[in-house]
N, C-alpha and C. Protein backbone atom coordinates (compact mmCIF):
# COMPACT_ATOMS: atom_id res chain seq x y z
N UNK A 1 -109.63 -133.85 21.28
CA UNK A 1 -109.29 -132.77 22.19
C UNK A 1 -110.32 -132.71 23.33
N UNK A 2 -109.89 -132.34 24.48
CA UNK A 2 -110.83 -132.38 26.03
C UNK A 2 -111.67 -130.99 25.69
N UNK A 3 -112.76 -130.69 25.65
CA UNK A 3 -113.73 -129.60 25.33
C UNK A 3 -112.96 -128.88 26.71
N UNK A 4 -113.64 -127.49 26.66
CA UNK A 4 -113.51 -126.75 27.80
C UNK A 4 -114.95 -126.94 28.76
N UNK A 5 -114.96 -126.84 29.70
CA UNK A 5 -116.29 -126.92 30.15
C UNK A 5 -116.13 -125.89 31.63
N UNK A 6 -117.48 -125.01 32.15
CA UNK A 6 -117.50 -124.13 33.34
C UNK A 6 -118.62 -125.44 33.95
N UNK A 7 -118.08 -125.90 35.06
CA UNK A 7 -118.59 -126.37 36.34
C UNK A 7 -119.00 -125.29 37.13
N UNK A 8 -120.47 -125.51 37.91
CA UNK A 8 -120.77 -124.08 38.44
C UNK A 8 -121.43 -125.65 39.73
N UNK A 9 -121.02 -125.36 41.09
CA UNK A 9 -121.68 -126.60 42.02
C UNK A 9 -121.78 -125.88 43.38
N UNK A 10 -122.49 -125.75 44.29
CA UNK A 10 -122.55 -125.87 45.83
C UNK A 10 -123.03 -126.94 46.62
N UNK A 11 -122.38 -126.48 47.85
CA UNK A 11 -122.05 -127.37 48.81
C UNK A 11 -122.04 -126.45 50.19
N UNK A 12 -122.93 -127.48 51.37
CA UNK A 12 -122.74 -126.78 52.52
C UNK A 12 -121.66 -127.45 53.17
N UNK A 13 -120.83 -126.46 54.37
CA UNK A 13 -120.00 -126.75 54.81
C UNK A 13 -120.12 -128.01 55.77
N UNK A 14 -119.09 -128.49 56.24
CA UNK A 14 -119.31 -129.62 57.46
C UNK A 14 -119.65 -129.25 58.86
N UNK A 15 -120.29 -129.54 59.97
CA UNK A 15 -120.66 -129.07 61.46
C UNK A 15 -119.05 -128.47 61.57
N UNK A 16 -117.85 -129.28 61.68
CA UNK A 16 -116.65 -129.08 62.28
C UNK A 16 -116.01 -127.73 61.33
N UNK A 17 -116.35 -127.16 60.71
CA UNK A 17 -115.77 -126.23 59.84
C UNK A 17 -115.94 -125.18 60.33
N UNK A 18 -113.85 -124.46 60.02
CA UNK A 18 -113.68 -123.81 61.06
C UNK A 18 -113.04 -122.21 60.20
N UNK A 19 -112.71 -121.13 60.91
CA UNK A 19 -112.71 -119.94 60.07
C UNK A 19 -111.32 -120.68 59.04
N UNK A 20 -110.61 -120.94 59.79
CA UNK A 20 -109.38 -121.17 58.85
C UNK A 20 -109.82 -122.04 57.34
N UNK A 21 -110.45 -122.78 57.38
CA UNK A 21 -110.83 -123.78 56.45
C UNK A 21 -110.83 -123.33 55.14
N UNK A 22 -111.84 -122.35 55.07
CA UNK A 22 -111.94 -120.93 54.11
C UNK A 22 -110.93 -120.75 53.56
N UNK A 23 -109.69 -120.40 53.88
CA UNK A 23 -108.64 -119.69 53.88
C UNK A 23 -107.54 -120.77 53.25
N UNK A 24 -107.63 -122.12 53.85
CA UNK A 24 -106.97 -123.21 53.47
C UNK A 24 -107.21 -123.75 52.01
N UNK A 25 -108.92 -123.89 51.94
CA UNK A 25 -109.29 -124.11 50.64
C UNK A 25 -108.84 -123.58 49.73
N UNK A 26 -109.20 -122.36 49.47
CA UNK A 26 -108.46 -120.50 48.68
C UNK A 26 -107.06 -121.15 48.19
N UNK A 27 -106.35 -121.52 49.42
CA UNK A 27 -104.61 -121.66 48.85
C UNK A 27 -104.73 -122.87 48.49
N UNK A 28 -105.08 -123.69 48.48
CA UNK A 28 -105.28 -125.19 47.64
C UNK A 28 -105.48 -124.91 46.56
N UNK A 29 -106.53 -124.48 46.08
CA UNK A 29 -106.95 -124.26 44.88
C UNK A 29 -106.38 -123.23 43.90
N UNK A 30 -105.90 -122.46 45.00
CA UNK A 30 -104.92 -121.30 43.98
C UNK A 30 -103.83 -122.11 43.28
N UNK A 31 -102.88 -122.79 44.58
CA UNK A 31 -102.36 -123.58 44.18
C UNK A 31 -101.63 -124.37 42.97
N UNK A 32 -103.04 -125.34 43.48
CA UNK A 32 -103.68 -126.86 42.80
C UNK A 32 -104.02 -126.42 40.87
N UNK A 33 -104.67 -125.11 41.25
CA UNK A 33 -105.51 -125.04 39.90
C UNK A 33 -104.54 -124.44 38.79
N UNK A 34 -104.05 -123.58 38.82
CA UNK A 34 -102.77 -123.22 37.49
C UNK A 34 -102.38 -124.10 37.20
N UNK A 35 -101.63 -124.90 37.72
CA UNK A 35 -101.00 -125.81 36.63
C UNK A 35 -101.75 -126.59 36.02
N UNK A 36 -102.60 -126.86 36.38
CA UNK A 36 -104.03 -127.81 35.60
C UNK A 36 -104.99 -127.11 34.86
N UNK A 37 -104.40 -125.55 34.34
CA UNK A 37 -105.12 -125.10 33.45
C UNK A 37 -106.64 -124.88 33.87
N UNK A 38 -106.83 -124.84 35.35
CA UNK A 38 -108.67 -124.45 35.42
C UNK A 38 -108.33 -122.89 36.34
N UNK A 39 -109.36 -122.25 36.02
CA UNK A 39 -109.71 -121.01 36.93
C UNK A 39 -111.36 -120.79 37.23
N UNK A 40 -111.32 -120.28 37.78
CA UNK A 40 -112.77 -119.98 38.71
C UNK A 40 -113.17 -118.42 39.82
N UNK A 41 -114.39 -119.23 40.37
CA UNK A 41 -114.31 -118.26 41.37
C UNK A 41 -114.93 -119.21 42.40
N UNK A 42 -114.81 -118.55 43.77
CA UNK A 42 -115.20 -119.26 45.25
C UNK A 42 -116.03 -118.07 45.84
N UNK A 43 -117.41 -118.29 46.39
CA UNK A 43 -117.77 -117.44 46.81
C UNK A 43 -118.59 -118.10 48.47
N UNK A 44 -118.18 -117.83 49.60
CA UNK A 44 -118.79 -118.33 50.29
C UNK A 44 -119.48 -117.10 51.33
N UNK A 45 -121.22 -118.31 51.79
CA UNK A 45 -122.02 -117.48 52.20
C UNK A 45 -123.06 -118.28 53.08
N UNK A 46 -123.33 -117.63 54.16
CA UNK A 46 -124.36 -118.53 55.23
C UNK A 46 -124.07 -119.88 54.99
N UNK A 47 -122.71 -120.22 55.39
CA UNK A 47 -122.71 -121.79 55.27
C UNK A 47 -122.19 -122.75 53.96
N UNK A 48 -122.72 -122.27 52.96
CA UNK A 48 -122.62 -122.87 51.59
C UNK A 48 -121.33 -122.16 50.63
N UNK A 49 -120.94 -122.83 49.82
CA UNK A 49 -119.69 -122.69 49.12
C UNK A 49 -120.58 -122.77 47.85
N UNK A 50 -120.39 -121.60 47.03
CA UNK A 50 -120.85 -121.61 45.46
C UNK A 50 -119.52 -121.32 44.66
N UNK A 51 -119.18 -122.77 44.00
CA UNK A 51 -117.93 -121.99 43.00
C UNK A 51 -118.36 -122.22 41.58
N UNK A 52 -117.56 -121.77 40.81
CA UNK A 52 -117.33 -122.10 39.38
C UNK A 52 -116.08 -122.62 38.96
N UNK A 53 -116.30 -123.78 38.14
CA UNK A 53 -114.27 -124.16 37.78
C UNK A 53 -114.65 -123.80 36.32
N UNK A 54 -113.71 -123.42 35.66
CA UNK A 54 -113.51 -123.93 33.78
C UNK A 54 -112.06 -124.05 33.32
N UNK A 55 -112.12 -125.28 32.99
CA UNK A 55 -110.74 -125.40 32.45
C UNK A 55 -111.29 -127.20 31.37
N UNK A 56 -110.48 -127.72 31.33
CA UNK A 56 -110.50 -129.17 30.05
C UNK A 56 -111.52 -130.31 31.38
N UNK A 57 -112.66 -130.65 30.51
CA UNK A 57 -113.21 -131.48 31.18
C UNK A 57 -112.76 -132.82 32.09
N UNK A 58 -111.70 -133.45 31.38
CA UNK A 58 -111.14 -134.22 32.50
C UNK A 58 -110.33 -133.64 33.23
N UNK A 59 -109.91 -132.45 33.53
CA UNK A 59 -109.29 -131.83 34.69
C UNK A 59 -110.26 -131.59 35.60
N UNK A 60 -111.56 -130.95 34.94
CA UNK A 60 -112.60 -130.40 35.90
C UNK A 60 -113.78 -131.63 37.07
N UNK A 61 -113.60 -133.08 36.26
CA UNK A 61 -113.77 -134.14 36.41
C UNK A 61 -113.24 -134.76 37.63
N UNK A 62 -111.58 -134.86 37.61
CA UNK A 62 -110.70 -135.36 38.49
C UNK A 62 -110.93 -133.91 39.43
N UNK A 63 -111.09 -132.98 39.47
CA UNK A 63 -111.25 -131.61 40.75
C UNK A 63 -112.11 -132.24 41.34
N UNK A 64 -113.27 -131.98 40.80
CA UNK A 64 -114.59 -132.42 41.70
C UNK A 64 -114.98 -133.14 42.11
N UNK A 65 -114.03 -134.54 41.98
CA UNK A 65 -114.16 -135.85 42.60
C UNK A 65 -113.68 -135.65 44.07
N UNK A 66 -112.27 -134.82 43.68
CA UNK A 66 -111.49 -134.62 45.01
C UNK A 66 -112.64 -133.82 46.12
N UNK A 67 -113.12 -132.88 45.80
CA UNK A 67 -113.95 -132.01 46.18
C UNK A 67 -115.22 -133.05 47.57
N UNK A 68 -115.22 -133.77 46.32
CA UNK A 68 -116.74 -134.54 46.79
C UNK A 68 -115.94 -135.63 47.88
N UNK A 69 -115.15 -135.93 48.42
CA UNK A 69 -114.11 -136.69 49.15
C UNK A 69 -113.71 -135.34 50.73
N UNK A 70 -113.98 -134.52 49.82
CA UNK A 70 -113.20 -133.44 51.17
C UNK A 70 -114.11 -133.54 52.22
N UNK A 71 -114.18 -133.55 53.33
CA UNK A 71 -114.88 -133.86 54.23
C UNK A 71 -115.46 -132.67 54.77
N UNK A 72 -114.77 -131.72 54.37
CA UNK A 72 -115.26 -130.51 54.80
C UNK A 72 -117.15 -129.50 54.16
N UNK A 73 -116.91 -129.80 52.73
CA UNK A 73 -117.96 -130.43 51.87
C UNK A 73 -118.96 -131.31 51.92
N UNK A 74 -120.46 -130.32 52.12
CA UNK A 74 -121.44 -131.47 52.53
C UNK A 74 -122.37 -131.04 51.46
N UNK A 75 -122.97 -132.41 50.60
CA UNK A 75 -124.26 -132.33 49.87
C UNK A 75 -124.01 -131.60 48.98
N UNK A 76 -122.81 -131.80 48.13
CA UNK A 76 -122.33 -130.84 47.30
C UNK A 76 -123.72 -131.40 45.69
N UNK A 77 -123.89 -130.35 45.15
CA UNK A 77 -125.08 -130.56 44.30
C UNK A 77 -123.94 -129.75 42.57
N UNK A 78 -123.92 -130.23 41.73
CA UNK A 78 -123.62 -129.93 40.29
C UNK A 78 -124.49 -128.96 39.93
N UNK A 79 -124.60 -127.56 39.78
CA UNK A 79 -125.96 -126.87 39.37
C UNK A 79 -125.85 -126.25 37.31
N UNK A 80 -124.76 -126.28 37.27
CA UNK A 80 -124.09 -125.96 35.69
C UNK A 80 -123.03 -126.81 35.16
N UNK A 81 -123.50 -127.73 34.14
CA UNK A 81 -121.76 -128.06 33.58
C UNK A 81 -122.06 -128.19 32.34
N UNK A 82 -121.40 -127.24 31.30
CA UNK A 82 -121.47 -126.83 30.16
C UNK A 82 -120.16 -126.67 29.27
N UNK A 83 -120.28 -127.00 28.46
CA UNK A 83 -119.05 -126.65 27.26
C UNK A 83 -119.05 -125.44 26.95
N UNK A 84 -117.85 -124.99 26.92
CA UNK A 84 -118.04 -123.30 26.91
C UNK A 84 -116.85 -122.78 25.63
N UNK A 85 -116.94 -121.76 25.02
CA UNK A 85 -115.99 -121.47 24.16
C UNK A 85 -114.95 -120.45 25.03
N UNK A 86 -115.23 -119.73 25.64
CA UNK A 86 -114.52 -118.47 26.35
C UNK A 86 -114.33 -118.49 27.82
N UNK A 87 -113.75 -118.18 28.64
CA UNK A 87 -113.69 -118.59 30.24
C UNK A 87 -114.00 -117.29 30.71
N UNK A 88 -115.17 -117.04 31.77
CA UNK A 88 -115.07 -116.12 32.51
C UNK A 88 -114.13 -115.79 33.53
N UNK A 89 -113.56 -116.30 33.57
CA UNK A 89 -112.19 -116.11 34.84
C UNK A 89 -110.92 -116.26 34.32
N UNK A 90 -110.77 -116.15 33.07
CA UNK A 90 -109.25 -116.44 32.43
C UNK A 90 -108.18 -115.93 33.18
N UNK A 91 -108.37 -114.88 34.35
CA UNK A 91 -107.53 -114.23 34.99
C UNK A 91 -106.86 -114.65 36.54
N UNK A 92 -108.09 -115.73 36.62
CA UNK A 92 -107.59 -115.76 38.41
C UNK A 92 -107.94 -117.56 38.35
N UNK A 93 -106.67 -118.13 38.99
CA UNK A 93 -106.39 -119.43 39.18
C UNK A 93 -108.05 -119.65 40.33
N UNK A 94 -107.97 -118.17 41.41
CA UNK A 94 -109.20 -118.69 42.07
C UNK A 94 -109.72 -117.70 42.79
N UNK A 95 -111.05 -116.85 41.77
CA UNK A 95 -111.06 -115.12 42.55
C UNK A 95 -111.80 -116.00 43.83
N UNK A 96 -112.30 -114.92 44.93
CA UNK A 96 -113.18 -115.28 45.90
C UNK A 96 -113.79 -114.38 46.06
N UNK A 97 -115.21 -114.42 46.90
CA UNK A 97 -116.12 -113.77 47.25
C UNK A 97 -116.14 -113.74 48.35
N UNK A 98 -116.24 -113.12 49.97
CA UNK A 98 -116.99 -113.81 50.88
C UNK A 98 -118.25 -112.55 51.19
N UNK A 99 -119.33 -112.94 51.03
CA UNK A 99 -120.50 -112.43 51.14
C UNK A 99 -120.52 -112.47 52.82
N UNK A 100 -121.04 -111.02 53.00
CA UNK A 100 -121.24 -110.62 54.35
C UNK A 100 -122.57 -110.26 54.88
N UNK A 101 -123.20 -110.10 54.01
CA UNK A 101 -125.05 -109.70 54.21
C UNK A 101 -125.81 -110.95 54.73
């Protein structure tokens, strides 16, 4: 059986990144992510994108490859990836944050 695992990674945005981008990502991933069984959260702030995924490790695997390909995504860094028994986000394919301070 594929363990569950919470991916927790940031990444600063690209020079060309634009308000919409934000907004594009959000519906991709809302998307993209239900049917593949992962949920998370997106929180973006001064530049940088902090998310969390958890769902079956080779789902979370094949995400973040795509991720690391998006061009929009710079210097994306892995900061948590853990096997987890329980999902903090069981509720939202993909909450968001956008930090304004």
């Amino acid at each position: 059986m594929d363990p569950m695992i919470r991916m927790i990674y940031a990444s600063r945005i690209s020079p060309n990144f634009g308000p919409a981008d934000v907004h594009d990502i959000l519906n991709t991933s809302r998307r993209n992510n239900q049917p593949l069984g992962l949920t998370g959260m997106l929180v973006f702030a001064d530049g940088f994108f902090l998310q969390a995924l958890e769902g079956a490790r080779s789902k979370i695997n094949t995400i973040y490859a795509k991720i690391l390909r998006d061009p929009r995504h710079n210097q994306s860094a892995i900061l948590s990836y853990q096997e987890i028994d329980k999902r903090l986000f069981g509720d939202w394919s993909m909450g968001y944050v956008l930090s304004t301070e």
